[in-house]
C-alpha atoms as a PDB file:
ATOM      1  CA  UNK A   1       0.000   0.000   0.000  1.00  0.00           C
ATOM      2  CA  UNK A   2       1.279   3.174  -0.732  1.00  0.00           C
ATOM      3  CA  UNK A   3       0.706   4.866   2.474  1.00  0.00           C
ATOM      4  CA  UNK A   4       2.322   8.428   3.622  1.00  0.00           C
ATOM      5  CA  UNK A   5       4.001   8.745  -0.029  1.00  0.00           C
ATOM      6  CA  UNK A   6       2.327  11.998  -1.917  1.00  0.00           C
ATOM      7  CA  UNK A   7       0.814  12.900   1.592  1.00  0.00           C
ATOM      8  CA  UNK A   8       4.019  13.379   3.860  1.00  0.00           C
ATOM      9  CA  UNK A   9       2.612  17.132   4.446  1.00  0.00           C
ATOM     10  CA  UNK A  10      -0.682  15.929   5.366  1.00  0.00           C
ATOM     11  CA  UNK A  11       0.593  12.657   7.212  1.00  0.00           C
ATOM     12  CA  UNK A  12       3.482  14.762   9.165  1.00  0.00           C
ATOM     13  CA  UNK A  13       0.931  17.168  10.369  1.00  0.00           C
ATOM     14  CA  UNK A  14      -1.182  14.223  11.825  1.00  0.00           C
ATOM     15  CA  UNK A  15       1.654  12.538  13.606  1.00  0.00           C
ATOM     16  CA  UNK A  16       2.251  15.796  15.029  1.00  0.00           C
ATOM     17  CA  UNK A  17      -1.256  16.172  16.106  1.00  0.00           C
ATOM     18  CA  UNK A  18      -1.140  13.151  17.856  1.00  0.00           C
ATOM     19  CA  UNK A  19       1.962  13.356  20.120  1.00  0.00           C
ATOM     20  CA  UNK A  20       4.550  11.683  17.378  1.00  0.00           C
ATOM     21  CA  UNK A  21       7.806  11.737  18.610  1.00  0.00           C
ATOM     22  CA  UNK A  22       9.530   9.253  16.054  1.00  0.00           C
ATOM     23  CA  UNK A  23       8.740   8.078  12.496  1.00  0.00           C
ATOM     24  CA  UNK A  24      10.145   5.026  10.399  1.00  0.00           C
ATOM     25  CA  UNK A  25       9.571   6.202   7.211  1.00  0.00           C
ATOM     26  CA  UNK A  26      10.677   3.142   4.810  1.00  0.00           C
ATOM     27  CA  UNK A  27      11.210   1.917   1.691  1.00  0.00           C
ATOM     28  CA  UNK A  28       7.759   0.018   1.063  1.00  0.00           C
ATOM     29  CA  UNK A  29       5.694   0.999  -1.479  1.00  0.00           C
ATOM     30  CA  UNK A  30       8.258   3.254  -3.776  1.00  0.00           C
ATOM     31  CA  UNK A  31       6.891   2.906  -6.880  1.00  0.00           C
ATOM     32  CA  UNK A  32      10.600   3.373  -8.190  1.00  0.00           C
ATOM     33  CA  UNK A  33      11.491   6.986  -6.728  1.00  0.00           C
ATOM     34  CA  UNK A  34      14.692   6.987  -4.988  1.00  0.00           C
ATOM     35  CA  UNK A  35      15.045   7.537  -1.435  1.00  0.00           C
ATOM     36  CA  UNK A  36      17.366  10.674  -2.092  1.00  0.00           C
ATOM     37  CA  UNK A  37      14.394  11.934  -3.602  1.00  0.00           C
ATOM     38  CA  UNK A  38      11.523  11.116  -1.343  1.00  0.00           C
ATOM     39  CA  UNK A  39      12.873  11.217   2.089  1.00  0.00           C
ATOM     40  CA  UNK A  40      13.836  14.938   2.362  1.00  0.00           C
ATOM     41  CA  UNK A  41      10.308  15.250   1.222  1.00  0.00           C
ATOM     42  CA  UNK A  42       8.997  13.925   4.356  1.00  0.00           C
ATOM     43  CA  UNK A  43      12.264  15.169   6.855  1.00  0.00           C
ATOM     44  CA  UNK A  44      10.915  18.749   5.330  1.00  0.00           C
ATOM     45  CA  UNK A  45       7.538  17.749   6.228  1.00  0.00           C
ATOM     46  CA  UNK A  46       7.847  16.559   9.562  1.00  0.00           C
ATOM     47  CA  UNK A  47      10.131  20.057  10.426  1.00  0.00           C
ATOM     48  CA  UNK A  48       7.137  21.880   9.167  1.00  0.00           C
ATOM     49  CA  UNK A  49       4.637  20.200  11.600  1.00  0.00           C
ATOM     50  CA  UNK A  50       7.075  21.271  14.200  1.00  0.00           C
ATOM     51  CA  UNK A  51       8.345  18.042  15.140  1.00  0.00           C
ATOM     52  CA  UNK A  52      11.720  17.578  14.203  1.00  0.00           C
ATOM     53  CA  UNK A  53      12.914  14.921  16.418  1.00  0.00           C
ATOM     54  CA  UNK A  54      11.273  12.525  13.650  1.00  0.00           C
ATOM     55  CA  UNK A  55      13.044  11.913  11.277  1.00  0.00           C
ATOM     56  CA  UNK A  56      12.520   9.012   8.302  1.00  0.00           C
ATOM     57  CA  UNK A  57      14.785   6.262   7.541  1.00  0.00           C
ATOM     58  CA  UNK A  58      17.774   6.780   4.807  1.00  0.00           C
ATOM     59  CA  UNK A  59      20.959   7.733   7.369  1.00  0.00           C
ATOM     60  CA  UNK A  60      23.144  10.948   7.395  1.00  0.00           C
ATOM     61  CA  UNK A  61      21.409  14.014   5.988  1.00  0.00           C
ATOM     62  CA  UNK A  62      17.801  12.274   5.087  1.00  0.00           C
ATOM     63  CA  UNK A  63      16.665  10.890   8.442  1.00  0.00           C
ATOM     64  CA  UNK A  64      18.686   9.517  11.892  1.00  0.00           C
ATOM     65  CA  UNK A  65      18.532   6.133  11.621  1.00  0.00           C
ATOM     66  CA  UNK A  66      18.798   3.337   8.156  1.00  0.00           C
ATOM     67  CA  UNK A  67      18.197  -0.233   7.534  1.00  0.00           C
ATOM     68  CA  UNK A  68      20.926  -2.236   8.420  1.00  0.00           C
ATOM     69  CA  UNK A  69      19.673  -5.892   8.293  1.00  0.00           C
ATOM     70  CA  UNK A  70      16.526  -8.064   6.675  1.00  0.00           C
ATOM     71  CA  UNK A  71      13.782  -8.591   8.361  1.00  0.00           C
ATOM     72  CA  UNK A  72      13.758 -10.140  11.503  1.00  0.00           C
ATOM     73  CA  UNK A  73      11.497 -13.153  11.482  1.00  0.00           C
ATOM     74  CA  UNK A  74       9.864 -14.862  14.639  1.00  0.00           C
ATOM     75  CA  UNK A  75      12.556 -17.264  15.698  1.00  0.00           C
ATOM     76  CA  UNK A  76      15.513 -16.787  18.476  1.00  0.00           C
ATOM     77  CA  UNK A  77      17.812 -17.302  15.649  1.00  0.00           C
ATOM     78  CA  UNK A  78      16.287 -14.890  13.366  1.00  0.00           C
ATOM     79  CA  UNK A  79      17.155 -12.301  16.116  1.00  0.00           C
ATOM     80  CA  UNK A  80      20.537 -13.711  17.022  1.00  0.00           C
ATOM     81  CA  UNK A  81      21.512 -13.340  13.504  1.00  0.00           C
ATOM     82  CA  UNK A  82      20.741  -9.914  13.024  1.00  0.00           C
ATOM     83  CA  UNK A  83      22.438  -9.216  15.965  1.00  0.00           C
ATOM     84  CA  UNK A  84      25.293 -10.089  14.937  1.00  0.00           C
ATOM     85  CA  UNK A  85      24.945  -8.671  11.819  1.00  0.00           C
ATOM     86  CA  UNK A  86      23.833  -5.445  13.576  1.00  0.00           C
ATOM     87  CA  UNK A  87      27.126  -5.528  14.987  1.00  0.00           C
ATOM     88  CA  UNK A  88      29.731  -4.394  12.534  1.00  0.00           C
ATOM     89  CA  UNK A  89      27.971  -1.093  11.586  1.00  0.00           C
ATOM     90  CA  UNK A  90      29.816   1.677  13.779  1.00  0.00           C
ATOM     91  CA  UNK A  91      27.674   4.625  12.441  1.00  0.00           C
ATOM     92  CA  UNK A  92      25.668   4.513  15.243  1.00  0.00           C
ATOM     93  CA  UNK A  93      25.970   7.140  17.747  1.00  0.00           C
ATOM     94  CA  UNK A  94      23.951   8.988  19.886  1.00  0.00           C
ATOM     95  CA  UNK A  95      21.339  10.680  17.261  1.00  0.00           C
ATOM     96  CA  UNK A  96      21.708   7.984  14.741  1.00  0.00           C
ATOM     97  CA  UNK A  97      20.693   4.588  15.107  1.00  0.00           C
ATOM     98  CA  UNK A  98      20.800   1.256  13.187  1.00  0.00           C
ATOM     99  CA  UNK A  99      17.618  -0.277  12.394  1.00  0.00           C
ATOM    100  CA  UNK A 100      17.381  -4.301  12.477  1.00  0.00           C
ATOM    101  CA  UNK A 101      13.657  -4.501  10.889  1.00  0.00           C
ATOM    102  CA  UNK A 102      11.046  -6.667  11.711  1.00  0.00           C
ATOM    103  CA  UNK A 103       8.804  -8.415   9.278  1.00  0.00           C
ATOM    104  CA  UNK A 104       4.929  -7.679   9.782  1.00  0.00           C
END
């Protein structure tokens, strides 16, 4: 489903109506846009509803934290693994966080 894409102004303003502190904004749903493209849309989006500690996915300048494993499935070693995997990224730091994803 296509959710917040071509309504980040109107979804932004929501989230801030309701208390949003934090968005994932992820790569679902793209259509084929590129995430340099269509996650400053929403970063500017969420600033303008006056909630700028949300921030959408993509890392460094788009958002403050980016995918850094599959999904996780519903097993221990499903989350073991990505552990581990989540390991070797040193980007992290405080404002910027990796994301190990679970599946829905």
């Amino acid at each position: 489903m296509p959710g917040s894409l071509g309504h980040e102004e109107t979804d932004a303003k929501t989230f801030a109506e309701w208390g949003i502190d934090y968005l994932k904004y992820d790569n679902c749903y793209h259509v084929g846009s590129k995430p340099t493209v269509r996650y400053p849309v929403m970063t500017r989006a969420l600033m303008k509803a006056r909630r700028p500690s949300s921030s959408p996915c993509g890392g460094g300048k788009y958002g403050n934290s980016w995918r850094t494993t599959g999904d996780i499935a519903d097993t221990w070693e499903s989350v073991v693994s990505r552990a581990d995997l989540n390991e070797r990224w040193e980007c992290a730091r405080p404002g910027a966080w990796n994301g190990m994803c679970i599946s829905a």
